[in-house]
C-alpha atoms as a PDB file:
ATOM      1  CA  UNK A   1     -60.787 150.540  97.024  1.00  0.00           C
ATOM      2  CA  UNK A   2     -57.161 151.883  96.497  1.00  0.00           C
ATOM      3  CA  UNK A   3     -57.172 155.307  94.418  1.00  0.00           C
ATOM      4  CA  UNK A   4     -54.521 154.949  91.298  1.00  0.00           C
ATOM      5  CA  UNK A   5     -51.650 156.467  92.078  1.00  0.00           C
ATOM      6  CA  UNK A   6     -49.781 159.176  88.846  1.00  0.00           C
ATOM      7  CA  UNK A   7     -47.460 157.641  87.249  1.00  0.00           C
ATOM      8  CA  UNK A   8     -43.905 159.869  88.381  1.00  0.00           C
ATOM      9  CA  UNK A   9     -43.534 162.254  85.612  1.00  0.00           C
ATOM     10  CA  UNK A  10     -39.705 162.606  83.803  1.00  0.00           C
ATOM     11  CA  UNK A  11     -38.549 165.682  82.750  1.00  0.00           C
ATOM     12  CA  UNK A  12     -36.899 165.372  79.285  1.00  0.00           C
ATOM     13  CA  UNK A  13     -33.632 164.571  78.835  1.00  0.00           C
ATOM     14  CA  UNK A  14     -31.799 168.103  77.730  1.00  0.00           C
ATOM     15  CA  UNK A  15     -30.302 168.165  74.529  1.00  0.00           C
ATOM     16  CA  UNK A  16     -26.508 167.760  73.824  1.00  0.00           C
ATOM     17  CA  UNK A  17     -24.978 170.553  72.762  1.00  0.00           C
ATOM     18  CA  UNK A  18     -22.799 171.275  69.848  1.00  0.00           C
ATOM     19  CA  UNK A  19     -19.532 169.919  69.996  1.00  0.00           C
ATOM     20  CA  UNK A  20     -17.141 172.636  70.358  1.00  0.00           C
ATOM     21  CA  UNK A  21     -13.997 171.714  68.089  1.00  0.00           C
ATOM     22  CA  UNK A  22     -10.706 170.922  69.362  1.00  0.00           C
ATOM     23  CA  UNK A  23      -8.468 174.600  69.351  1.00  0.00           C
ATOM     24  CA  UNK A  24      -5.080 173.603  67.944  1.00  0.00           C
ATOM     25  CA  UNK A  25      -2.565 176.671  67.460  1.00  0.00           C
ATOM     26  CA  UNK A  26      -0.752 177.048  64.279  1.00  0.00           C
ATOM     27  CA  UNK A  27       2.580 175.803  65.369  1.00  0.00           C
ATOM     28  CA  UNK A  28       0.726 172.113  66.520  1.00  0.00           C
ATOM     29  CA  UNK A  29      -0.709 172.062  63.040  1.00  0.00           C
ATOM     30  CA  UNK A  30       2.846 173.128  61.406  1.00  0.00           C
ATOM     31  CA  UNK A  31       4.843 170.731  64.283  1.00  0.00           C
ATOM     32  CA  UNK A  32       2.756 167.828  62.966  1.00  0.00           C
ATOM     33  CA  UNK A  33       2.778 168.221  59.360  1.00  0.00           C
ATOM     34  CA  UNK A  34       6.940 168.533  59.950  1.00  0.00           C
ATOM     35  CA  UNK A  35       6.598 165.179  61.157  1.00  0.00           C
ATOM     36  CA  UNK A  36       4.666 163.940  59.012  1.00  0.00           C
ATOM     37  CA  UNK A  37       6.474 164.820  55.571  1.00  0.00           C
ATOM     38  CA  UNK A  38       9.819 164.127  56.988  1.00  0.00           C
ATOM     39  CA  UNK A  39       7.919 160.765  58.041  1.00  0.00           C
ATOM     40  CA  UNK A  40       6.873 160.039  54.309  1.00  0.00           C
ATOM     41  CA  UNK A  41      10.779 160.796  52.970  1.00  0.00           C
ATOM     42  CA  UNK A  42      11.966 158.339  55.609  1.00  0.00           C
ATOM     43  CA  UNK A  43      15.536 156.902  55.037  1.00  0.00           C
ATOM     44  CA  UNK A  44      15.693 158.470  51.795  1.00  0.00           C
ATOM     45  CA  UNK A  45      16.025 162.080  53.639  1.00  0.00           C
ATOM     46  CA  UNK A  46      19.573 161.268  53.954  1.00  0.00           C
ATOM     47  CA  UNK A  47      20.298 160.177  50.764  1.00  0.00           C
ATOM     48  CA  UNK A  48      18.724 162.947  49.348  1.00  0.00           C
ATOM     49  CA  UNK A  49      21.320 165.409  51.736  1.00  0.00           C
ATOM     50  CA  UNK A  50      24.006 163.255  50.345  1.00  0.00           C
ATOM     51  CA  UNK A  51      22.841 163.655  46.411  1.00  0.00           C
ATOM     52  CA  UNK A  52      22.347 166.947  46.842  1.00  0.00           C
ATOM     53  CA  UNK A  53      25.867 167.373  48.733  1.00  0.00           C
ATOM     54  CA  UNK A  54      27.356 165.520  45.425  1.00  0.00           C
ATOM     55  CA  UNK A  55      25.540 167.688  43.174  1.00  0.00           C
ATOM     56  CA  UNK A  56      26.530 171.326  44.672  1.00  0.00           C
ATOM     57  CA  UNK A  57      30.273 169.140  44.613  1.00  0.00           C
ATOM     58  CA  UNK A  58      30.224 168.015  41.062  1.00  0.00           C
ATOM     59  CA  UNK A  59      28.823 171.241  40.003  1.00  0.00           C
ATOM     60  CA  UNK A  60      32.158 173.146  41.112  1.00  0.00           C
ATOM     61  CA  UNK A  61      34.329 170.690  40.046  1.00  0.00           C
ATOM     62  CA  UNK A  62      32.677 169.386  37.234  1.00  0.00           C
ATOM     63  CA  UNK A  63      31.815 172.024  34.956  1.00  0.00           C
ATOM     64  CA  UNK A  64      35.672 173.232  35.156  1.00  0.00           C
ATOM     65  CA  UNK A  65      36.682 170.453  32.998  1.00  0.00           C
ATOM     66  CA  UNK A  66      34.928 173.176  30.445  1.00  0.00           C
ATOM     67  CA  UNK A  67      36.791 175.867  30.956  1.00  0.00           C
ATOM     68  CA  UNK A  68      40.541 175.151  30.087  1.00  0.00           C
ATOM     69  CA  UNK A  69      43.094 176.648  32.334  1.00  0.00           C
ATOM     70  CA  UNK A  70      40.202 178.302  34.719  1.00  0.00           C
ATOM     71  CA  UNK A  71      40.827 181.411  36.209  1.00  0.00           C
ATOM     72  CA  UNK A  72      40.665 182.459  39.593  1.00  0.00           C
ATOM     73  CA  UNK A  73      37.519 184.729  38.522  1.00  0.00           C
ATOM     74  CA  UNK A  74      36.114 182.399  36.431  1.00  0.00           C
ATOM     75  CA  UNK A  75      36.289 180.195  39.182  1.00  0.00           C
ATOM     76  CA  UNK A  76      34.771 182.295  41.525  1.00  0.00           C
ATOM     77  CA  UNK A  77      31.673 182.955  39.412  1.00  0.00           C
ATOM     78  CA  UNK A  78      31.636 178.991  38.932  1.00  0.00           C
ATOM     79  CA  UNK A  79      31.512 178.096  42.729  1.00  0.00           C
ATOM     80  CA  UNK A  80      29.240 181.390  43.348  1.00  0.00           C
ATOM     81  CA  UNK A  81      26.221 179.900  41.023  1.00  0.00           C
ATOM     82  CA  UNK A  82      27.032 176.492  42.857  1.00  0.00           C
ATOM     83  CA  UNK A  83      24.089 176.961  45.345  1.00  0.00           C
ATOM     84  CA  UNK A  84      21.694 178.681  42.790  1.00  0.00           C
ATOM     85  CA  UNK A  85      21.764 175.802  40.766  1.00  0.00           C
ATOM     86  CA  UNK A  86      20.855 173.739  43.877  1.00  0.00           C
ATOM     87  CA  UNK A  87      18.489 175.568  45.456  1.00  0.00           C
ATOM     88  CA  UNK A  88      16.426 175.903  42.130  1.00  0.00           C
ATOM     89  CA  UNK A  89      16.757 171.838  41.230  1.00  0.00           C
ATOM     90  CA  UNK A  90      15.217 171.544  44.854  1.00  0.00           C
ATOM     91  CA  UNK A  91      12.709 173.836  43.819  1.00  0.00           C
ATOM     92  CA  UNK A  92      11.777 173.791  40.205  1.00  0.00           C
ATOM     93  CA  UNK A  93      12.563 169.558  40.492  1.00  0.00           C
ATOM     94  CA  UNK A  94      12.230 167.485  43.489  1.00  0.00           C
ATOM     95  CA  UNK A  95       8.965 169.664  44.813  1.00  0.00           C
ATOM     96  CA  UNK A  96       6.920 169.383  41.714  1.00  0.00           C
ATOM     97  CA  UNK A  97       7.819 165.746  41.004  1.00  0.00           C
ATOM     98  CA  UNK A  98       6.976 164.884  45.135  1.00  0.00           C
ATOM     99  CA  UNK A  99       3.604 166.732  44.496  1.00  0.00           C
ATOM    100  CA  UNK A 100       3.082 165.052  41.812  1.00  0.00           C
ATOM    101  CA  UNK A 101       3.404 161.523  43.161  1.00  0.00           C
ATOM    102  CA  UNK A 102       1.148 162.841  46.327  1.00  0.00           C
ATOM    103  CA  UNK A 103      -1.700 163.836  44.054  1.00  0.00           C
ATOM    104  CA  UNK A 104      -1.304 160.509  42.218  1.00  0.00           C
ATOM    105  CA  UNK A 105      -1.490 158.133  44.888  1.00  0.00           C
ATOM    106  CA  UNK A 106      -4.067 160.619  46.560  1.00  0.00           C
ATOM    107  CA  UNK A 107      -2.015 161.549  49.238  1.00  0.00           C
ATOM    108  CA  UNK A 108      -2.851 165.334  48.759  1.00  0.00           C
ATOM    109  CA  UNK A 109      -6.172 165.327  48.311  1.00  0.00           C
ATOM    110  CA  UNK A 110      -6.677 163.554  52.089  1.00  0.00           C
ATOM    111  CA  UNK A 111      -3.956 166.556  53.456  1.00  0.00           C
ATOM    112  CA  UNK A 112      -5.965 168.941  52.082  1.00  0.00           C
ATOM    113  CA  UNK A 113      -9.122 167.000  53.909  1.00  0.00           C
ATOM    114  CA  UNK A 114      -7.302 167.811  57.118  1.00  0.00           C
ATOM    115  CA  UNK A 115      -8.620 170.522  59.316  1.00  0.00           C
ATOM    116  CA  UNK A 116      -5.497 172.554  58.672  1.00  0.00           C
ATOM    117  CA  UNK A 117      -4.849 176.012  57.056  1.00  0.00           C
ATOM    118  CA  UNK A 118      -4.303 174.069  53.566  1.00  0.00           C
ATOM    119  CA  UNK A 119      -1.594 177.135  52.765  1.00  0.00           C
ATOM    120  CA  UNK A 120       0.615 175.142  55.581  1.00  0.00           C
ATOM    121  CA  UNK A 121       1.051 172.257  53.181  1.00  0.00           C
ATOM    122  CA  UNK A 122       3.262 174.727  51.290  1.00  0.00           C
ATOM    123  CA  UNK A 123       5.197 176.485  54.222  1.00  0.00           C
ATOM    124  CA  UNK A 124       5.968 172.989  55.114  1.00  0.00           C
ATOM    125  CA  UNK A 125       7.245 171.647  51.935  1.00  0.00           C
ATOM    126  CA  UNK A 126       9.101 174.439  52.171  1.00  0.00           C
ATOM    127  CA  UNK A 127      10.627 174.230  55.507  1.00  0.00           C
ATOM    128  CA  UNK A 128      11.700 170.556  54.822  1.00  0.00           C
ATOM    129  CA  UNK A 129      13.915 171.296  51.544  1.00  0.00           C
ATOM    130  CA  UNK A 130      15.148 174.520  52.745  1.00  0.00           C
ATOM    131  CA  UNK A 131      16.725 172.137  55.305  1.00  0.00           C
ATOM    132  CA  UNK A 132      17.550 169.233  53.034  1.00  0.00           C
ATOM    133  CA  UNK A 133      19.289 172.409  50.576  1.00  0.00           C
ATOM    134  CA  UNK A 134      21.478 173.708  53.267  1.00  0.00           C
ATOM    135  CA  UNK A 135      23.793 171.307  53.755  1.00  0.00           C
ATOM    136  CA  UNK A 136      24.588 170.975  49.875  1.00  0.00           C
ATOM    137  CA  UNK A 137      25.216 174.600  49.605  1.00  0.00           C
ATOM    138  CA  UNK A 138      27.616 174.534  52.609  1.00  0.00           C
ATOM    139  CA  UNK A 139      29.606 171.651  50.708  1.00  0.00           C
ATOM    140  CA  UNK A 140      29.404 172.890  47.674  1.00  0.00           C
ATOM    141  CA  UNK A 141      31.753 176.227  48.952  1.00  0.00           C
ATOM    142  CA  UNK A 142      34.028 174.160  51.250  1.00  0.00           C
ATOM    143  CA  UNK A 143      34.653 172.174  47.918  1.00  0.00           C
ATOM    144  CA  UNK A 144      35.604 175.462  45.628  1.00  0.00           C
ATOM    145  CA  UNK A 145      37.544 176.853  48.915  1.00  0.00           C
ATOM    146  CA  UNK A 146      39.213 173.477  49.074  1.00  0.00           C
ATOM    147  CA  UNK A 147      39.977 173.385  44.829  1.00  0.00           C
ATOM    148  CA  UNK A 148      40.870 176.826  43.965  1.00  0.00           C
ATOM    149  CA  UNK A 149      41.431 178.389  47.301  1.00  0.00           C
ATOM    150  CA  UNK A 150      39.224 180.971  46.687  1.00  0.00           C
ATOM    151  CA  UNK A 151      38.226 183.902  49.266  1.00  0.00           C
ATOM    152  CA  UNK A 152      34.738 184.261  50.445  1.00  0.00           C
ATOM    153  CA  UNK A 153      33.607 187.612  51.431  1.00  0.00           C
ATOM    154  CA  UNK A 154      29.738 187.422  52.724  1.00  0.00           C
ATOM    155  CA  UNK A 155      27.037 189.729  53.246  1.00  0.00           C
ATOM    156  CA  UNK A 156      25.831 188.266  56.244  1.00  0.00           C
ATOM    157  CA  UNK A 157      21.806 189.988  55.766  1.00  0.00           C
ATOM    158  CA  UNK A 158      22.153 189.711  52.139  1.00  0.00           C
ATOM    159  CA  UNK A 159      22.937 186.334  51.687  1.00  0.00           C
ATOM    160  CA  UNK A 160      20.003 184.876  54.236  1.00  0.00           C
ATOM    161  CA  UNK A 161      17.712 187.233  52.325  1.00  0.00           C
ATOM    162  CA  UNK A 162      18.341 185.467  48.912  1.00  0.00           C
ATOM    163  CA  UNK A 163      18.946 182.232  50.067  1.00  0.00           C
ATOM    164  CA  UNK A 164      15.443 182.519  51.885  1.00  0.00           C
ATOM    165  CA  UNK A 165      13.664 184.411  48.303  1.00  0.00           C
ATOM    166  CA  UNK A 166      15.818 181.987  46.017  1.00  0.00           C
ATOM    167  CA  UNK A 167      13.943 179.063  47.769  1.00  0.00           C
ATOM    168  CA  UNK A 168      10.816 180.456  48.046  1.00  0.00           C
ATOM    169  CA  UNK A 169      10.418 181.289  45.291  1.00  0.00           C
ATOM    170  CA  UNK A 170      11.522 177.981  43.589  1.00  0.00           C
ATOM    171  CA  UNK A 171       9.506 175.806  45.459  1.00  0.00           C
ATOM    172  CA  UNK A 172       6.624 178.218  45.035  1.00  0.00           C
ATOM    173  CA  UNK A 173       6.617 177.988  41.080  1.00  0.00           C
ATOM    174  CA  UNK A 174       7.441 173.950  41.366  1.00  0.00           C
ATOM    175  CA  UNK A 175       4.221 174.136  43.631  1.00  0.00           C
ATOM    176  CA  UNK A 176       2.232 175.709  41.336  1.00  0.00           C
ATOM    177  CA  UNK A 177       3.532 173.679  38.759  1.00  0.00           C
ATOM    178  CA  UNK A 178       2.806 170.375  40.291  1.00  0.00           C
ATOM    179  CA  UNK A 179      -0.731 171.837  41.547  1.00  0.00           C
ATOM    180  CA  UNK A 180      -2.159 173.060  38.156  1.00  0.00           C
ATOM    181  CA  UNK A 181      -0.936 170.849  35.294  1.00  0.00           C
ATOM    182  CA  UNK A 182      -1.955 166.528  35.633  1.00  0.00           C
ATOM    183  CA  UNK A 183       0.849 164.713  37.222  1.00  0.00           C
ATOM    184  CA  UNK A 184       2.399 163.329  34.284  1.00  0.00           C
ATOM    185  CA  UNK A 185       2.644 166.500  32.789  1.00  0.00           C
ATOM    186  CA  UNK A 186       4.379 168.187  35.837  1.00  0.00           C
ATOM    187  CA  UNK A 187       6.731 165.716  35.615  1.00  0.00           C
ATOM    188  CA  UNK A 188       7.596 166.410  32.561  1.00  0.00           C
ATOM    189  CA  UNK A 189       8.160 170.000  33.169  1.00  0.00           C
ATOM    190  CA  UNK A 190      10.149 169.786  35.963  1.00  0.00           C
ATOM    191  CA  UNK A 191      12.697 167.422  34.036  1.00  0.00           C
ATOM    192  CA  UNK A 192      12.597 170.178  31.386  1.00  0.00           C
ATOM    193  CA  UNK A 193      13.352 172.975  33.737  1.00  0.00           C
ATOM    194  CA  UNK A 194      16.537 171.153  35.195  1.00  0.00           C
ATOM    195  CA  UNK A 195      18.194 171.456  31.544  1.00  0.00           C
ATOM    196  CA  UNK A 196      17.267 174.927  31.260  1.00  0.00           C
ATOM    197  CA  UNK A 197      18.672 175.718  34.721  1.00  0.00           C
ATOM    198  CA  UNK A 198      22.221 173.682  34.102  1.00  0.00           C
ATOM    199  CA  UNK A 199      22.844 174.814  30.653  1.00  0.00           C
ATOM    200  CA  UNK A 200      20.749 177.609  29.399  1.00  0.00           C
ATOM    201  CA  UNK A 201      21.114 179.678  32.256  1.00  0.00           C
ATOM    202  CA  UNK A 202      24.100 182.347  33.617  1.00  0.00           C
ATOM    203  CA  UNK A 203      24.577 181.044  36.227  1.00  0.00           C
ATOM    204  CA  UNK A 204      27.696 179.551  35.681  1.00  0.00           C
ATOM    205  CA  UNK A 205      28.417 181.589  32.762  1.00  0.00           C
ATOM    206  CA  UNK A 206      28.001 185.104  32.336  1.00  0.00           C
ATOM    207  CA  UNK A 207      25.076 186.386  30.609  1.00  0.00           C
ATOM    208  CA  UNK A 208      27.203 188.092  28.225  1.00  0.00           C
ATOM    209  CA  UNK A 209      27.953 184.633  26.570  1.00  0.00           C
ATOM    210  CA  UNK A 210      23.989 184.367  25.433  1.00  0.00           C
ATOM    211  CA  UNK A 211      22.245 186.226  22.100  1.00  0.00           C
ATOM    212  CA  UNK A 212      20.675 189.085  23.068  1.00  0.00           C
ATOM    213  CA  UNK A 213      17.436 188.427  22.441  1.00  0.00           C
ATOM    214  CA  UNK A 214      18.193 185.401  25.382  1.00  0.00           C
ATOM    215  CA  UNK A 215      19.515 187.795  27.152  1.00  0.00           C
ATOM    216  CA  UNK A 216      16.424 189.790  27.492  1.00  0.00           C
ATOM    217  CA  UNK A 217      14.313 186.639  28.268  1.00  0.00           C
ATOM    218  CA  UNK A 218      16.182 185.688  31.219  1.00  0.00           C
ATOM    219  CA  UNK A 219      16.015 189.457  32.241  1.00  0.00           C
ATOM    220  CA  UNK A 220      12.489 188.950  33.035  1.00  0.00           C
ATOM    221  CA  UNK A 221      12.578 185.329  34.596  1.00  0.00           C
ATOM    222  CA  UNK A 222      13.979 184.879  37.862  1.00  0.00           C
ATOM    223  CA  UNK A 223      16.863 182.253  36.813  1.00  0.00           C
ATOM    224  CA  UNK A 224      19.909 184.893  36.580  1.00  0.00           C
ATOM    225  CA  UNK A 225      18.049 187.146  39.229  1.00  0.00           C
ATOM    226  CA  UNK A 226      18.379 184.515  41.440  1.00  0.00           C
ATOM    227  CA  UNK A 227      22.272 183.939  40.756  1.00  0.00           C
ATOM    228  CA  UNK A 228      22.947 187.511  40.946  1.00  0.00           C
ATOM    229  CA  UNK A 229      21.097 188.313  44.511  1.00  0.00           C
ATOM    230  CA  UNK A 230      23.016 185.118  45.548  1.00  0.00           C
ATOM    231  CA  UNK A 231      26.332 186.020  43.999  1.00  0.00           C
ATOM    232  CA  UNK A 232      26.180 189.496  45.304  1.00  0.00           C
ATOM    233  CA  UNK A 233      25.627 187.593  49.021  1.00  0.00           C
ATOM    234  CA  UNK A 234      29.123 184.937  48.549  1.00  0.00           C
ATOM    235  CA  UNK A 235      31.306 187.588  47.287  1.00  0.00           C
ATOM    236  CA  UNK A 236      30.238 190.950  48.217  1.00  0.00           C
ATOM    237  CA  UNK A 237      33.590 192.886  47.584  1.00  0.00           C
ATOM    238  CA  UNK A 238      33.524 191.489  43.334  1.00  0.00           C
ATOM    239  CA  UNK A 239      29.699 191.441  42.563  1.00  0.00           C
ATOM    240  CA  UNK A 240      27.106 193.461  43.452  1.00  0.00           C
ATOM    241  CA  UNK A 241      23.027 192.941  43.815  1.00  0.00           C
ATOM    242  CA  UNK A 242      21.066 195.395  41.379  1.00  0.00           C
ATOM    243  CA  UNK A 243      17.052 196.175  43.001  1.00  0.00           C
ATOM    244  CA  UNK A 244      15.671 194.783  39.781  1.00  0.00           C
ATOM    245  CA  UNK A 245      16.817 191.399  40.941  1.00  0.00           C
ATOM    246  CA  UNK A 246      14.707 191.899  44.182  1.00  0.00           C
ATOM    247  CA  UNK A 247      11.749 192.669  42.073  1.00  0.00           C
ATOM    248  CA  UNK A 248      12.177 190.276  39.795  1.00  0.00           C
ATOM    249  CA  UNK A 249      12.543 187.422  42.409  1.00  0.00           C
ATOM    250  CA  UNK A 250       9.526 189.164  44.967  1.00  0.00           C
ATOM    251  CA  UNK A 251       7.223 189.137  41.645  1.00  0.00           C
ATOM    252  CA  UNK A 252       7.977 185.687  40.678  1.00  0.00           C
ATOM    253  CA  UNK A 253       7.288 184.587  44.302  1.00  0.00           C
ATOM    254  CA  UNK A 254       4.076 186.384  44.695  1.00  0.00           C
ATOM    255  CA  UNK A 255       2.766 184.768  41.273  1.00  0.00           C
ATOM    256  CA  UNK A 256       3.492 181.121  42.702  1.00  0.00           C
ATOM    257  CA  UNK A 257       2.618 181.834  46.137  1.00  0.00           C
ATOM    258  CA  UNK A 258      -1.037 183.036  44.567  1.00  0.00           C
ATOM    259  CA  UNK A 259      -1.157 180.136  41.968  1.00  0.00           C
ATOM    260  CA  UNK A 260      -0.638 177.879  44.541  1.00  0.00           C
ATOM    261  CA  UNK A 261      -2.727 179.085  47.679  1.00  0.00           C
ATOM    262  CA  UNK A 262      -5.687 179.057  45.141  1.00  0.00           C
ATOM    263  CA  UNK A 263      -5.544 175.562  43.894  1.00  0.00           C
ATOM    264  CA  UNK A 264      -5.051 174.790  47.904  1.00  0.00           C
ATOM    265  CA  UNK A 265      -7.792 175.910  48.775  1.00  0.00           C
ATOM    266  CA  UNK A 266     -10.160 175.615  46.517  1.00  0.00           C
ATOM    267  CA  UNK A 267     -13.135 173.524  46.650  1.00  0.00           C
ATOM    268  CA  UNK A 268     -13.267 170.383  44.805  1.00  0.00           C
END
């Protein structure tokens, strides 16, 4: 009689491991995000250059018409406050209302989903409309050189510095705007804020034109800080840039910057 033979014995399969997640650097994450907001403007990106071109344009030439017989100073402080006005519309305007429509249709909440540093979303924001600002401010002093023939004299290091604050700090409170208050509110606000930036503001103006007690409010926000630093960079040899503009402008920055990378990342 045949003796049984064992059965063959199987060693157990070995467990998977964990999956080790994918490593992707910073400047993947930021490359991809690029291309994905510019992306969701699509063909409107260059109308938006060419509004904003028109704007920094109309802003020189327009607001003339209210000053008779304009002066070559007056005109220079008109076509200095040109980009200011521009940079903060971008800003305190077109960043809150595009937030708002992403958090509307959801669009944020699934960016913020991604497996990205969630701060990024606002470096990139802000990375796309510095460039979509650039070539309105460029216009907008070609067009004063062109109508008054006016003299620039820039401070190369001063001028990036501001223009780089100006819009950081702009796009950091429109952030935080759009980020903490519901959608239809931040609308709201941001249409607000453009009216207080064209025509309650010296930027165009002098502040010496405003009631004092005006005066003192815009000493502490960064509206006529902004124009000053920016001023100071366009026509260094009239106007000169005070350190409480700088402090001003870094404080105002910081706030947003903290408003915003807390409602980023926090935990729905």
């Amino acid at each position: 009689m045949p003796e049984p033979t064992a059965a063959p014995t199987t060693s157990p399969a070995p467990r998977p491991g964990p999956i080790a997640p994918v490593q992707v650097s910073a400047w993947s994450s930021f490359r991809t995000m690029m291309r994905w907001s510019l992306a969701s403007i699509g063909p409107m990106l260059p109308l938006i250059v060419v509004i904003q071109s028109m704007l920094a344009a109309g802003i020189v030439i327009g607001f003339a018409f209210l000053i008779p017989d304009i002066t070559p100073d007056s005109a220079l402080f008109l076509s200095s406050g040109a980009p200011t006005i521009l940079l903060l519309t971008i800003g305190l305007v077109i960043v809150p209302q595009g937030v708002s429509r992403a958090r509307a249709s959801g669009a944020l909440d699934y960016q913020r989903a991604l497996p990205v540093a969630r701060p990024l979303l606002l470096v990139v924001d802000l990375a796309v409309w510095t460039l979509v600002a650039l070539p309105g401010v460029a216009i907008g002093l070609l067009v004063a050189w062109l109508r008054y023939d006016l003299t620039f004299s820039f401070d190369g290091p001063l001028l990036i510095l501001a223009s780089l604050l100006v819009t950081t700090m702009a796009t950091a409170v429109g952030y935080a705007i759009a980020v903490t208050f519901p959608a239809m509110l931040a609308q709201l606000l941001s249409q607000v804020l453009v009216f207080f930036v064209l025509l309650f503001s010296p930027i165009t103006f002098p502040a010496s034109q405003l009631p004092e007690w005006f005066q003192s409010v815009h000493r502490v926000l960064p509206v006529q800080s902004a124009a000053d630093l920016l001023r100071a960079g366009i026509a260094s040899d009239v106007f000169t840039a005070e350190v409480r503009d700088l402090l001003v402008l870094a404080l105002w920055t910081a706030l947003g910057l903290l408003v915003t990378t807390r409602a980023l990342v926090r935990r729905k």
